[in-house]
PDB file of N, CA and C in Angstrom:
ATOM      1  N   UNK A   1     -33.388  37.800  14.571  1.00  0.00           N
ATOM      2  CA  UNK A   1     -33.749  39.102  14.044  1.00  0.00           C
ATOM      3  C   UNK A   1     -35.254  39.198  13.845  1.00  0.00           C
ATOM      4  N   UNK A   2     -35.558  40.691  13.674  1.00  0.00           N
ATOM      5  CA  UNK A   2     -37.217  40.879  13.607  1.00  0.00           C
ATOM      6  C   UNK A   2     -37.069  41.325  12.691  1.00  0.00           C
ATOM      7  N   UNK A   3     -38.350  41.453  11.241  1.00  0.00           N
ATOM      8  CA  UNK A   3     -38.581  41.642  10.650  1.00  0.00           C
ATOM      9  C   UNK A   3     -40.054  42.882  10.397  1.00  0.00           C
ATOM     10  N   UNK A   4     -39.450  43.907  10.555  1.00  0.00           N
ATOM     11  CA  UNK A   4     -40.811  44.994  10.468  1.00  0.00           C
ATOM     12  C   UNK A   4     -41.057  45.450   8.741  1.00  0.00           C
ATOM     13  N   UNK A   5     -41.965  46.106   9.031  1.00  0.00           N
ATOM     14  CA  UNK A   5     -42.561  46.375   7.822  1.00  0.00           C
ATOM     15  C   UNK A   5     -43.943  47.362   8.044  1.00  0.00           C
ATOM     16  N   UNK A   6     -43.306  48.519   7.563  1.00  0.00           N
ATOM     17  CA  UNK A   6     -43.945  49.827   7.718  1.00  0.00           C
ATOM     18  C   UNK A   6     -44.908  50.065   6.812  1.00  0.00           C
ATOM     19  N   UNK A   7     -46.185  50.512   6.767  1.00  0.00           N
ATOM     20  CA  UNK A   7     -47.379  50.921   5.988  1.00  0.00           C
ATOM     21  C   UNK A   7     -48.013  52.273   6.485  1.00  0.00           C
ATOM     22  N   UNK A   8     -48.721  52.855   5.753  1.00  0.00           N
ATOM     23  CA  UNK A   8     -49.802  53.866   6.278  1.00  0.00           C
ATOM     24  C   UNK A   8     -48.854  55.419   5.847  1.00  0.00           C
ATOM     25  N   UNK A   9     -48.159  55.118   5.328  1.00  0.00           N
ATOM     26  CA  UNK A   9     -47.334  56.644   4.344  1.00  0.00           C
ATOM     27  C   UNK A   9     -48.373  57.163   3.632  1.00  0.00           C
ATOM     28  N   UNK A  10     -47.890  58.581   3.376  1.00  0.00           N
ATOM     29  CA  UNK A  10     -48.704  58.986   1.931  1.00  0.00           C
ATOM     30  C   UNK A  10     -48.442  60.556   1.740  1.00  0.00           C
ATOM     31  N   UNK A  11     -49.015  61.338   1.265  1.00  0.00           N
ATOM     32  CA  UNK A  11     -48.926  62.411   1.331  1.00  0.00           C
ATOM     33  C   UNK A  11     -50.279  63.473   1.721  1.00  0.00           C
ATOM     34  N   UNK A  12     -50.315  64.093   2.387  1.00  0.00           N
ATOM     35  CA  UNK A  12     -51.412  65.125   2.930  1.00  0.00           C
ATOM     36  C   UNK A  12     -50.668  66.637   3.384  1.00  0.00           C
ATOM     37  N   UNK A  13     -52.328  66.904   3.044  1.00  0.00           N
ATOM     38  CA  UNK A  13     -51.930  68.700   3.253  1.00  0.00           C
ATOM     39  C   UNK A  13     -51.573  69.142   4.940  1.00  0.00           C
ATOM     40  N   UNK A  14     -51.204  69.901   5.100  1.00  0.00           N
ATOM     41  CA  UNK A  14     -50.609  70.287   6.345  1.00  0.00           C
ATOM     42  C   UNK A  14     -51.941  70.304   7.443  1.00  0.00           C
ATOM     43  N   UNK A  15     -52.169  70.087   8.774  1.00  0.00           N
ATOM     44  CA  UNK A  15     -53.388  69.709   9.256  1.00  0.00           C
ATOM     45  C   UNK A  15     -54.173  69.245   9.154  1.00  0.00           C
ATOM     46  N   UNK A  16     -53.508  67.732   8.286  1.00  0.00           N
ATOM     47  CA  UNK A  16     -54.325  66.502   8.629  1.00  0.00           C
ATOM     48  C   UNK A  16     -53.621  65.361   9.503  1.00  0.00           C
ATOM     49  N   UNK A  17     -53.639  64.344   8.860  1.00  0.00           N
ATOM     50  CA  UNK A  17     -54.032  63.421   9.398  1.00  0.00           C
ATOM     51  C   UNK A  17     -53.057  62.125   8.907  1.00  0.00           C
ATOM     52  N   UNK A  18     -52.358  61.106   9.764  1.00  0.00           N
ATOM     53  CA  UNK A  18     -52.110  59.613   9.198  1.00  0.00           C
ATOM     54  C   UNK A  18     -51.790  58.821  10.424  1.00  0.00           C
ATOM     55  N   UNK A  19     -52.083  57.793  10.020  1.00  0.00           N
ATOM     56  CA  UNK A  19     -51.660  56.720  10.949  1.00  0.00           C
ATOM     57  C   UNK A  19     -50.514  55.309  10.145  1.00  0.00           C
ATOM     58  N   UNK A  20     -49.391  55.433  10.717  1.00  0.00           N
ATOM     59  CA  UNK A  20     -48.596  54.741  10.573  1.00  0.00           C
ATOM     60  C   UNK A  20     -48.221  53.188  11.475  1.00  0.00           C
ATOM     61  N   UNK A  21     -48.117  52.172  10.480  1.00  0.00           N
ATOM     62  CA  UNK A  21     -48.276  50.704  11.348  1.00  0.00           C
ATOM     63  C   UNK A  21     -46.992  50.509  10.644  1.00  0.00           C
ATOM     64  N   UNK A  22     -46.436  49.261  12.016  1.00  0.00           N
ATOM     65  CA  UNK A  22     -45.284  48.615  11.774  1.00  0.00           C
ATOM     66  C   UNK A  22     -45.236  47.377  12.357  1.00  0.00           C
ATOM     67  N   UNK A  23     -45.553  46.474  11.384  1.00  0.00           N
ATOM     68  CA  UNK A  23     -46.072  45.416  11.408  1.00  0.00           C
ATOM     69  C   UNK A  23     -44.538  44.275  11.731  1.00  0.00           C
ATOM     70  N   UNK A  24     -44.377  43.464  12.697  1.00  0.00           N
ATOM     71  CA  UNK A  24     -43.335  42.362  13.183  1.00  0.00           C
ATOM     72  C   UNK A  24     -43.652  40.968  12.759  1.00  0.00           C
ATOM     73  N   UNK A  25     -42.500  40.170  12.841  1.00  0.00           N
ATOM     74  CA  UNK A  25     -42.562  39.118  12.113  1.00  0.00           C
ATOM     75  C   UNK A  25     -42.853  38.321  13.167  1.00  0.00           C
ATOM     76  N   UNK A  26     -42.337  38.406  14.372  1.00  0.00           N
ATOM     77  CA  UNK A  26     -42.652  37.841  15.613  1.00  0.00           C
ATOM     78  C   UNK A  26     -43.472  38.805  16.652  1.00  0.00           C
ATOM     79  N   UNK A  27     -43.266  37.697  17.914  1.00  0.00           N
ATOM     80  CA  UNK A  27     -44.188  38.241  18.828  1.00  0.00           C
ATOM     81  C   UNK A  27     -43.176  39.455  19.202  1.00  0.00           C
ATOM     82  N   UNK A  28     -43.969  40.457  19.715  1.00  0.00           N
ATOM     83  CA  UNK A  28     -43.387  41.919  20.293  1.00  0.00           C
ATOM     84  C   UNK A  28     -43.425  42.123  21.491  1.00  0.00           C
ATOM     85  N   UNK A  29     -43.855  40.935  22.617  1.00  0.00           N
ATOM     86  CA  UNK A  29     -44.240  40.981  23.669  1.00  0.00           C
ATOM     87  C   UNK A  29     -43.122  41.307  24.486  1.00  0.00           C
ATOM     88  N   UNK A  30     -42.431  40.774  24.013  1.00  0.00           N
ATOM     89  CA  UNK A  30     -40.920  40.800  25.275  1.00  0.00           C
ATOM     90  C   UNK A  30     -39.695  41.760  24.456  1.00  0.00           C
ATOM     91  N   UNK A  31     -40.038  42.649  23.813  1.00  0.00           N
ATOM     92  CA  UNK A  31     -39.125  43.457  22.832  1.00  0.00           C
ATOM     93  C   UNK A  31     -39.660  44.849  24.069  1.00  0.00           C
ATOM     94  N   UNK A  32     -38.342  44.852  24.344  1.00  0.00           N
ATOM     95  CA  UNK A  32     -38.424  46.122  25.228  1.00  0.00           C
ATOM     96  C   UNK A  32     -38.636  47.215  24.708  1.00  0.00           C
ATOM     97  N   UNK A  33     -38.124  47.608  23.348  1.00  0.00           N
ATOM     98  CA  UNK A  33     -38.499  49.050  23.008  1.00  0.00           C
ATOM     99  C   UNK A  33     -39.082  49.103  21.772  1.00  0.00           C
ATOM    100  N   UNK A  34     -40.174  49.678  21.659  1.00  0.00           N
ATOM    101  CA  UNK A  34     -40.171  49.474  20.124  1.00  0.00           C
ATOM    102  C   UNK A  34     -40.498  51.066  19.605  1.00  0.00           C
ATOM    103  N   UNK A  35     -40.162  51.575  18.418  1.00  0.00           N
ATOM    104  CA  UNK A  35     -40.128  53.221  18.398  1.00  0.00           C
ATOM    105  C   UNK A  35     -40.368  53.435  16.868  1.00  0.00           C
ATOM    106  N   UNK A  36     -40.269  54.831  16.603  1.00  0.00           N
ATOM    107  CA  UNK A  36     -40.799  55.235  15.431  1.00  0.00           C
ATOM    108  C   UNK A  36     -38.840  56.304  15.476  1.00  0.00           C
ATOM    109  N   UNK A  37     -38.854  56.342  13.996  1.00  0.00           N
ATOM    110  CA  UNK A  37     -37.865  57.258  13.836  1.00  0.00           C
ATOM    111  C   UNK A  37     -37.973  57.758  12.934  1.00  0.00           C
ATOM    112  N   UNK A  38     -37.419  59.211  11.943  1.00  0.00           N
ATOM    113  CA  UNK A  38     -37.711  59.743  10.739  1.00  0.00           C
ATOM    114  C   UNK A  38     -36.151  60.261  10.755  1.00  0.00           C
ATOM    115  N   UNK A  39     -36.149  60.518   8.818  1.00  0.00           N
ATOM    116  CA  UNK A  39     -34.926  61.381   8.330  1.00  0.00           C
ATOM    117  C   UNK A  39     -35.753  62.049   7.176  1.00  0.00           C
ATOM    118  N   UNK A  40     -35.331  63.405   7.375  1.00  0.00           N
ATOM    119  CA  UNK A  40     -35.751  64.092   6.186  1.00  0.00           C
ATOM    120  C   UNK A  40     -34.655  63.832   5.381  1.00  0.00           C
ATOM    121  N   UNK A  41     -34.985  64.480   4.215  1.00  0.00           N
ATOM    122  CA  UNK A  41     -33.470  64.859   3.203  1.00  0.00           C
ATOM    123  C   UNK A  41     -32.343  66.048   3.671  1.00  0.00           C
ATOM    124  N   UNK A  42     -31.480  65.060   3.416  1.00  0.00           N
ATOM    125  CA  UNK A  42     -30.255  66.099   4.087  1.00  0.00           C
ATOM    126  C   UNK A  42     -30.365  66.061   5.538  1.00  0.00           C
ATOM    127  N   UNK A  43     -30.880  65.492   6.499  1.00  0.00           N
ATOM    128  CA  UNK A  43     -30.596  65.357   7.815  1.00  0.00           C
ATOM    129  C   UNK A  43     -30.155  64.015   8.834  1.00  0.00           C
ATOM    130  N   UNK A  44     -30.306  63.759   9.927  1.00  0.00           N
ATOM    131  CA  UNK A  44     -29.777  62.464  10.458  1.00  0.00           C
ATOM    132  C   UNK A  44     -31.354  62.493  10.845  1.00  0.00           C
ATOM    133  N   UNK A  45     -31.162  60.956  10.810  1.00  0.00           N
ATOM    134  CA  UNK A  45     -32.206  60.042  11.554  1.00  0.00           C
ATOM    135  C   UNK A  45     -32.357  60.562  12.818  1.00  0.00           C
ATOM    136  N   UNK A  46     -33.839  60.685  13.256  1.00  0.00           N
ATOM    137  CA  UNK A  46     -34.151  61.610  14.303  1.00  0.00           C
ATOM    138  C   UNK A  46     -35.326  60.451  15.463  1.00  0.00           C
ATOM    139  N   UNK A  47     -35.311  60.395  16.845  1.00  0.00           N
ATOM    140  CA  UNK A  47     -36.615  60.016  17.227  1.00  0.00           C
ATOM    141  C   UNK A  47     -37.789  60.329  17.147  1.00  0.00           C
ATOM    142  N   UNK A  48     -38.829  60.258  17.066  1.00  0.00           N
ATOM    143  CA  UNK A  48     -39.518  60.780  16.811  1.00  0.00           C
ATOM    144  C   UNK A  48     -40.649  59.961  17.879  1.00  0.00           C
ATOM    145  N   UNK A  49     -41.264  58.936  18.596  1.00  0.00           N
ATOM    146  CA  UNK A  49     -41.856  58.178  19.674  1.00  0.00           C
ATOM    147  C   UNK A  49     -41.192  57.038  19.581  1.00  0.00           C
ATOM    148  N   UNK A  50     -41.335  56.520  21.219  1.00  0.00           N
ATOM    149  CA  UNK A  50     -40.783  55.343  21.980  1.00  0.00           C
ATOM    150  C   UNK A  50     -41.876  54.879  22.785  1.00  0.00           C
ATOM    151  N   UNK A  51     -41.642  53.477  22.653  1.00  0.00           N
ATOM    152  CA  UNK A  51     -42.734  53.262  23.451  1.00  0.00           C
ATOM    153  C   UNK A  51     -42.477  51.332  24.290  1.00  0.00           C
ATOM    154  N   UNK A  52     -41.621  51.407  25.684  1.00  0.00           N
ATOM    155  CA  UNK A  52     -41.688  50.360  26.055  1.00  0.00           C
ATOM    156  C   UNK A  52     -42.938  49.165  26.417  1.00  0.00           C
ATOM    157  N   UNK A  53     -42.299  47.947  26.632  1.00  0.00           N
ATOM    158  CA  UNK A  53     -43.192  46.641  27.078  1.00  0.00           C
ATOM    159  C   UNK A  53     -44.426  47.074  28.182  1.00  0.00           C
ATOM    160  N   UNK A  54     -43.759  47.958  29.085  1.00  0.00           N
ATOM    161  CA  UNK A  54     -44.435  48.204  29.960  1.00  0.00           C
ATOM    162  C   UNK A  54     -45.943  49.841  30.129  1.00  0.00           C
ATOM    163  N   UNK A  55     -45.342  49.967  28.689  1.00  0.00           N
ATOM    164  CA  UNK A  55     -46.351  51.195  28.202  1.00  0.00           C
ATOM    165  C   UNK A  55     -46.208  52.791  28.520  1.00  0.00           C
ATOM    166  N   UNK A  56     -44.734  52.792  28.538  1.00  0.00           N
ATOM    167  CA  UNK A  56     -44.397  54.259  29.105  1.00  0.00           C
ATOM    168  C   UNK A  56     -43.872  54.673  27.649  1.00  0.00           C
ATOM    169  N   UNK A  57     -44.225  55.884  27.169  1.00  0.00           N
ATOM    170  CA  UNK A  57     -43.952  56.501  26.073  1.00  0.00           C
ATOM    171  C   UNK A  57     -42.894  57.643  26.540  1.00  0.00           C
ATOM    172  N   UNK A  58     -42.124  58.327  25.057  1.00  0.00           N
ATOM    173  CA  UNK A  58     -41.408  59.284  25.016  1.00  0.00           C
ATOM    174  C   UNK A  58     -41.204  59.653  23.596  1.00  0.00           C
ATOM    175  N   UNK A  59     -41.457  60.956  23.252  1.00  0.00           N
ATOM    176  CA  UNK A  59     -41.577  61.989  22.772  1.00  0.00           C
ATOM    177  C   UNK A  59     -40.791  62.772  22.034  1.00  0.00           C
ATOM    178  N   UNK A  60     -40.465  63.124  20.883  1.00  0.00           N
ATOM    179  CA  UNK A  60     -39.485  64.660  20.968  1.00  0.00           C
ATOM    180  C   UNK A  60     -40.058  65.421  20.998  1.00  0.00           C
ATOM    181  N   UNK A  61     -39.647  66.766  21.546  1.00  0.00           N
ATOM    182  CA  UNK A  61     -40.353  67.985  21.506  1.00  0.00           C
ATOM    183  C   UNK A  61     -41.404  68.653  20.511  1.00  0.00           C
ATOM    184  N   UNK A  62     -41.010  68.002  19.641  1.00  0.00           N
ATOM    185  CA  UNK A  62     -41.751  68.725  18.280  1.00  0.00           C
ATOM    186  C   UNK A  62     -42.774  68.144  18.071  1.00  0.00           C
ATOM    187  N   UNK A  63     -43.145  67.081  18.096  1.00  0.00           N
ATOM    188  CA  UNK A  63     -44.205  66.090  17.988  1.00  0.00           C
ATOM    189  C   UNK A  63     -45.372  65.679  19.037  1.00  0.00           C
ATOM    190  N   UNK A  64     -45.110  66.310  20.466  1.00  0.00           N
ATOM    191  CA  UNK A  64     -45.610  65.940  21.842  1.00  0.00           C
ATOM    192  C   UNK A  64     -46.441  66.858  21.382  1.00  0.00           C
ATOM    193  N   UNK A  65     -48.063  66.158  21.727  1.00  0.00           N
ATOM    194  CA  UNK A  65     -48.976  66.685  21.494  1.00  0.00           C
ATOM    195  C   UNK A  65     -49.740  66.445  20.271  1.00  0.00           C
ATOM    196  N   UNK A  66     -49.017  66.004  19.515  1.00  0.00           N
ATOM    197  CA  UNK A  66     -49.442  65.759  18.325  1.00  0.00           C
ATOM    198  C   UNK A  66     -49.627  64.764  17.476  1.00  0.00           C
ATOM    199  N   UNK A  67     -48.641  63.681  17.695  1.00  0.00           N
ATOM    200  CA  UNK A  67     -48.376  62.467  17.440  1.00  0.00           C
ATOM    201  C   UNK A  67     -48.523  61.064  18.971  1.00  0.00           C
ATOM    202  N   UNK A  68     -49.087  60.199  18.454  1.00  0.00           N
ATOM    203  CA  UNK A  68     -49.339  59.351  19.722  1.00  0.00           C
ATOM    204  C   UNK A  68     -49.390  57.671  19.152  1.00  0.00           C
ATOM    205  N   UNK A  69     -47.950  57.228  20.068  1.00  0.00           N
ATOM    206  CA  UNK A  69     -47.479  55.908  19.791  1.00  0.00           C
ATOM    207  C   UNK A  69     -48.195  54.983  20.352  1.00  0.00           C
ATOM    208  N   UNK A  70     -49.035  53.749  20.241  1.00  0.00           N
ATOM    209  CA  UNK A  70     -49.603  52.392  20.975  1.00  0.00           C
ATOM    210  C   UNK A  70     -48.881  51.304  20.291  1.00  0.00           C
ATOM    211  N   UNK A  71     -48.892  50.182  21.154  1.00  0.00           N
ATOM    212  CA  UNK A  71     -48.550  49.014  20.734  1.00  0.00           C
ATOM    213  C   UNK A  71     -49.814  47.850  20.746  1.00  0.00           C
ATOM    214  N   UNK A  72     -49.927  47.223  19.761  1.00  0.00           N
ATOM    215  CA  UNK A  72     -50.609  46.043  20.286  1.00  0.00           C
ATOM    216  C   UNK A  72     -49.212  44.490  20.023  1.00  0.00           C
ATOM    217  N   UNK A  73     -49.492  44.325  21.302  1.00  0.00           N
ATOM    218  CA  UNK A  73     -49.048  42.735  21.344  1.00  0.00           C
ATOM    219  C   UNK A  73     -49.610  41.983  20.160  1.00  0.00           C
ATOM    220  N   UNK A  74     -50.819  41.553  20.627  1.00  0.00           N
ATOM    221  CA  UNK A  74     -51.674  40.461  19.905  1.00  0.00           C
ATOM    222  C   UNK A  74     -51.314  40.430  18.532  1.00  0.00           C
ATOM    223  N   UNK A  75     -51.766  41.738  17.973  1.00  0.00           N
ATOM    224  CA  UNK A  75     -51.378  41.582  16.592  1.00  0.00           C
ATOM    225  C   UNK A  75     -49.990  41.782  15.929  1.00  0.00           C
ATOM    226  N   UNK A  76     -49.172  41.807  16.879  1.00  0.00           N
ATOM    227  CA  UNK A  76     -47.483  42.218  16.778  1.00  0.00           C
ATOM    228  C   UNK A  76     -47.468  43.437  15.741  1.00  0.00           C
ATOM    229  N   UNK A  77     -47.885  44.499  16.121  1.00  0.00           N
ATOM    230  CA  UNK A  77     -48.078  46.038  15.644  1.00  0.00           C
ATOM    231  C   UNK A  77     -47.659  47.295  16.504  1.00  0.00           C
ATOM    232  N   UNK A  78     -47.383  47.971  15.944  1.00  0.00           N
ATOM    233  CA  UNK A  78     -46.847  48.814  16.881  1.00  0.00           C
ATOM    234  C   UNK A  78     -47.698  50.309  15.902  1.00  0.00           C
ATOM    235  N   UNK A  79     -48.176  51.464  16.497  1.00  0.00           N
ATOM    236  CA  UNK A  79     -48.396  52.458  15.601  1.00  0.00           C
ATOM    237  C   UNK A  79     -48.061  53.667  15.941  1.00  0.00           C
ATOM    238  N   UNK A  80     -48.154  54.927  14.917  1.00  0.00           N
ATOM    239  CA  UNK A  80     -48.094  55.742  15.170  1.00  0.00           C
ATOM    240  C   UNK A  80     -49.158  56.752  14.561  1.00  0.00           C
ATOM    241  N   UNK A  81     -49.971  56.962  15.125  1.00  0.00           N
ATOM    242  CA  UNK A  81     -51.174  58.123  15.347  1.00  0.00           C
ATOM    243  C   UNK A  81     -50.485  59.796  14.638  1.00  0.00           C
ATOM    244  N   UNK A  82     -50.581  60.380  13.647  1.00  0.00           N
ATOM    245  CA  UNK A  82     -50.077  61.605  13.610  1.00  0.00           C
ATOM    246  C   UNK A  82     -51.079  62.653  13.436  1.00  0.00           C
ATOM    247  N   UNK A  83     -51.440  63.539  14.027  1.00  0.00           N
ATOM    248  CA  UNK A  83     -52.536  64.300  13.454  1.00  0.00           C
ATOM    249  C   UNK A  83     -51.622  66.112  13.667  1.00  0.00           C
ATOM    250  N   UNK A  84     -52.703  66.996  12.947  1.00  0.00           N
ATOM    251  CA  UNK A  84     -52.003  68.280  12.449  1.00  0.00           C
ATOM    252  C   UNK A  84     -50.530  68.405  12.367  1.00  0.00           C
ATOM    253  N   UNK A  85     -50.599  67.694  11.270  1.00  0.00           N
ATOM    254  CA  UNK A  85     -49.334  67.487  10.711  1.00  0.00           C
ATOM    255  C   UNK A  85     -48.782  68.859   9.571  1.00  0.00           C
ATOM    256  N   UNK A  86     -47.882  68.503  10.089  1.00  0.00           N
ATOM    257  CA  UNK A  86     -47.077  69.509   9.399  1.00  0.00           C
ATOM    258  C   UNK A  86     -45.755  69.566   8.751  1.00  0.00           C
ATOM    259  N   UNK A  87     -45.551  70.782   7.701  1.00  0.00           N
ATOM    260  CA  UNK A  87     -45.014  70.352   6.038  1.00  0.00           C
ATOM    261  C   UNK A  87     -43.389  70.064   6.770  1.00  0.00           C
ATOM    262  N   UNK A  88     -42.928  70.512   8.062  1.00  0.00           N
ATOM    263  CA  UNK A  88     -41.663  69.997   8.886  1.00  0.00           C
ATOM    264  C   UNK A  88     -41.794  68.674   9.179  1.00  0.00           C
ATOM    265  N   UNK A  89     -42.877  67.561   8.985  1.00  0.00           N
ATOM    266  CA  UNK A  89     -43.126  66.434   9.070  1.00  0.00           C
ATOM    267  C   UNK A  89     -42.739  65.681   8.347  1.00  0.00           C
ATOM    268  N   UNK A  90     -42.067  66.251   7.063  1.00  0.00           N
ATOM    269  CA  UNK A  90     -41.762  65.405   5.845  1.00  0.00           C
ATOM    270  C   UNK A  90     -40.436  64.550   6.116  1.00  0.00           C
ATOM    271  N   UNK A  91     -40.718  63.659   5.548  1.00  0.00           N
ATOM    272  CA  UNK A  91     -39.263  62.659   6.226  1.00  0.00           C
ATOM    273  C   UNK A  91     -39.781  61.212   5.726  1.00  0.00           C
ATOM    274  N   UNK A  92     -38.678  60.390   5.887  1.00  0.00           N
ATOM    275  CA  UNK A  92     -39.023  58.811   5.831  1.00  0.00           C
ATOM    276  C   UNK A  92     -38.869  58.490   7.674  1.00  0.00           C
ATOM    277  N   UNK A  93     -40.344  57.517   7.625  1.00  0.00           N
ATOM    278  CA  UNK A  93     -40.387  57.191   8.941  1.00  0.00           C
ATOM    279  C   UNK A  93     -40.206  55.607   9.176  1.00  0.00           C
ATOM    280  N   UNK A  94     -39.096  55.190  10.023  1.00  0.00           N
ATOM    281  CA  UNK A  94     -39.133  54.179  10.413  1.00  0.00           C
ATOM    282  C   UNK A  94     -39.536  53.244  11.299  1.00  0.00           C
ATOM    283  N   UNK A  95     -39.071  52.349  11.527  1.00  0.00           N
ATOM    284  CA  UNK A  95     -39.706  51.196  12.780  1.00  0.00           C
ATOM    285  C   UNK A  95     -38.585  51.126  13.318  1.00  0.00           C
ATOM    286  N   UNK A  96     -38.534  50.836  14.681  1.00  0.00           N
ATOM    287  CA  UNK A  96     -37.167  50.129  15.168  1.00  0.00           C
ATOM    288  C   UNK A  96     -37.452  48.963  16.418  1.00  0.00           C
ATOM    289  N   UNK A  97     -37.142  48.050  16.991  1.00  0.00           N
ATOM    290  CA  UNK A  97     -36.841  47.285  17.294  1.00  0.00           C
ATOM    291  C   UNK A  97     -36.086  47.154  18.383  1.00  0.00           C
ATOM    292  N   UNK A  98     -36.035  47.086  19.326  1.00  0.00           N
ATOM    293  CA  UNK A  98     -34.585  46.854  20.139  1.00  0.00           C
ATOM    294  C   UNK A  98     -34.795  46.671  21.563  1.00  0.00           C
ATOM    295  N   UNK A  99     -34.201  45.778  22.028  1.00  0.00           N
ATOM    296  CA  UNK A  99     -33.697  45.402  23.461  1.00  0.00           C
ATOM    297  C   UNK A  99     -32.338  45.180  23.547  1.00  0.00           C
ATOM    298  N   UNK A 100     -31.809  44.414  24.618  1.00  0.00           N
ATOM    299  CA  UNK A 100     -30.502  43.799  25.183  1.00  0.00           C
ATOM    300  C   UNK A 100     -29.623  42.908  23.625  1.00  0.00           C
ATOM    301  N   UNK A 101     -30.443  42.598  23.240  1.00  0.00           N
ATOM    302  CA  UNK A 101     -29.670  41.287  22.211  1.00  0.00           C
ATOM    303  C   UNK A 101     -30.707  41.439  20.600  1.00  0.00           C
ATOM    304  N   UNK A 102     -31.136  43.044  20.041  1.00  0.00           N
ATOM    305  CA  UNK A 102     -31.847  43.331  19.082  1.00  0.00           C
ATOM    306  C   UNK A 102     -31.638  44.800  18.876  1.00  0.00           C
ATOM    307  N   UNK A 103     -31.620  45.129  17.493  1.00  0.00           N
ATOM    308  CA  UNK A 103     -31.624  46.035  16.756  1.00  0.00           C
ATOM    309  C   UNK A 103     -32.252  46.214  15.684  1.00  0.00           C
ATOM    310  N   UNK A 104     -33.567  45.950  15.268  1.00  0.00           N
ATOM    311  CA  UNK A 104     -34.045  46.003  14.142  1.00  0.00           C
ATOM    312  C   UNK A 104     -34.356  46.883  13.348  1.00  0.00           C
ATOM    313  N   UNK A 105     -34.648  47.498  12.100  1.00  0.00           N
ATOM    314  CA  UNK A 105     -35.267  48.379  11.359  1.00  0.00           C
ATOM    315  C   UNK A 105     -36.298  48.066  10.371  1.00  0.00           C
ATOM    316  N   UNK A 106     -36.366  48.808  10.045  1.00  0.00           N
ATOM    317  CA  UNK A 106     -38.334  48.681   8.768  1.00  0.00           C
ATOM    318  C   UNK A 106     -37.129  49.049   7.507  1.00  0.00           C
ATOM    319  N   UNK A 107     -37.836  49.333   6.572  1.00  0.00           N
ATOM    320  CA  UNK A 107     -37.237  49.348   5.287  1.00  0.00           C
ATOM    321  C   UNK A 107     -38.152  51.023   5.384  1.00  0.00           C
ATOM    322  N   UNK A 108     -39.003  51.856   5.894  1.00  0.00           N
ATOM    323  CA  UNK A 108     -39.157  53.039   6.047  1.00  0.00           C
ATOM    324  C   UNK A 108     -40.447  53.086   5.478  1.00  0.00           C
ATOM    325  N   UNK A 109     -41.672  54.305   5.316  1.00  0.00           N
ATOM    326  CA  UNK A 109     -42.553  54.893   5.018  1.00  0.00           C
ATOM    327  C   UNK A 109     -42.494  56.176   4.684  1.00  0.00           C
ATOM    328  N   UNK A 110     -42.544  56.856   3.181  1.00  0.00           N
ATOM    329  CA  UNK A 110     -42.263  58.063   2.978  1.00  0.00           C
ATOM    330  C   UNK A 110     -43.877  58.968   3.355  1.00  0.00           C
ATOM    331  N   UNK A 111     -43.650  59.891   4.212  1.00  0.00           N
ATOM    332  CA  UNK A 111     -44.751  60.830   4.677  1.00  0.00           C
ATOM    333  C   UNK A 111     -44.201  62.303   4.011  1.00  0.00           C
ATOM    334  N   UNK A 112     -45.427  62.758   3.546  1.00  0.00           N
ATOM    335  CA  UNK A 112     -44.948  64.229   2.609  1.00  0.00           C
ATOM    336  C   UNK A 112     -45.718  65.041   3.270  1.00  0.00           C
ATOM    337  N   UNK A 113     -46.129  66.103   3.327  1.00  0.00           N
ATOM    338  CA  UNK A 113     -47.089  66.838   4.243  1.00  0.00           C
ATOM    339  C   UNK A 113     -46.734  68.329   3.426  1.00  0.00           C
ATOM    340  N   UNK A 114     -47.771  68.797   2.494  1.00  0.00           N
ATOM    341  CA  UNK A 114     -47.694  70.000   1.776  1.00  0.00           C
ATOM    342  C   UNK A 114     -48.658  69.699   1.025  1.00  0.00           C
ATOM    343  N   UNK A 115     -48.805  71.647   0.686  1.00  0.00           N
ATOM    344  CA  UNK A 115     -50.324  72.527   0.463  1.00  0.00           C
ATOM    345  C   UNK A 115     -50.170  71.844  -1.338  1.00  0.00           C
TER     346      UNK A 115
END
């Protein structure tokens, strides 16, 4: 199992700004997918960026354009870039983990986004 651990939450006004890290216990090199996910209150866990070994990203609609996933190997990190953010942004955001023989999760990052 991997062990993530999410930082870079907080709360900001609508058209700013955060960057979210999700920090692994091991190497991330050979972890085929590694992604970001959110749940607001009262809803299901949603994708929100993906981003394989090989550096091809994916998106939900709502966020393309706006939000932008990188990985670094080296430092076994994975992030998520959010800018003009907005108060529909509010949610707990997770880490996830996963290939063939993995499923991991973060314990989450609460992001608030309001005036």
């Amino acid at each position: 199992q991997v062990q993530l651990v999410e930082s870079g939450g907080g709360s900001v006004q609508p058209g700013g700004s955060l960057r979210l890290s999700c920090a692994a216990s091991v190497s991330i090199f050979s972890i085929y997918v590694m992604g970001w996910y959110r749940q607001a209150p009262g809803k299901q866990r949603e994708l929100v960026a993906t981003i394989t070994t090989g550096g091809n990203t994916n998106y939900a609609d709502s966020v393309k354009g706006r939000f932008t996933i990188s990985r670094d190997n080296a430092k076994k990190t994975v992030y998520l870039q959010m800018n003009s953010l907005k108060p529909e942004d509010t949610a707990v955001y997770f880490c996830n983990a996963r290939s063939s023989t993995l499923d991991s999760w973060g314990q989450g990052t609460q992001v608030t986004v309001s005036s």
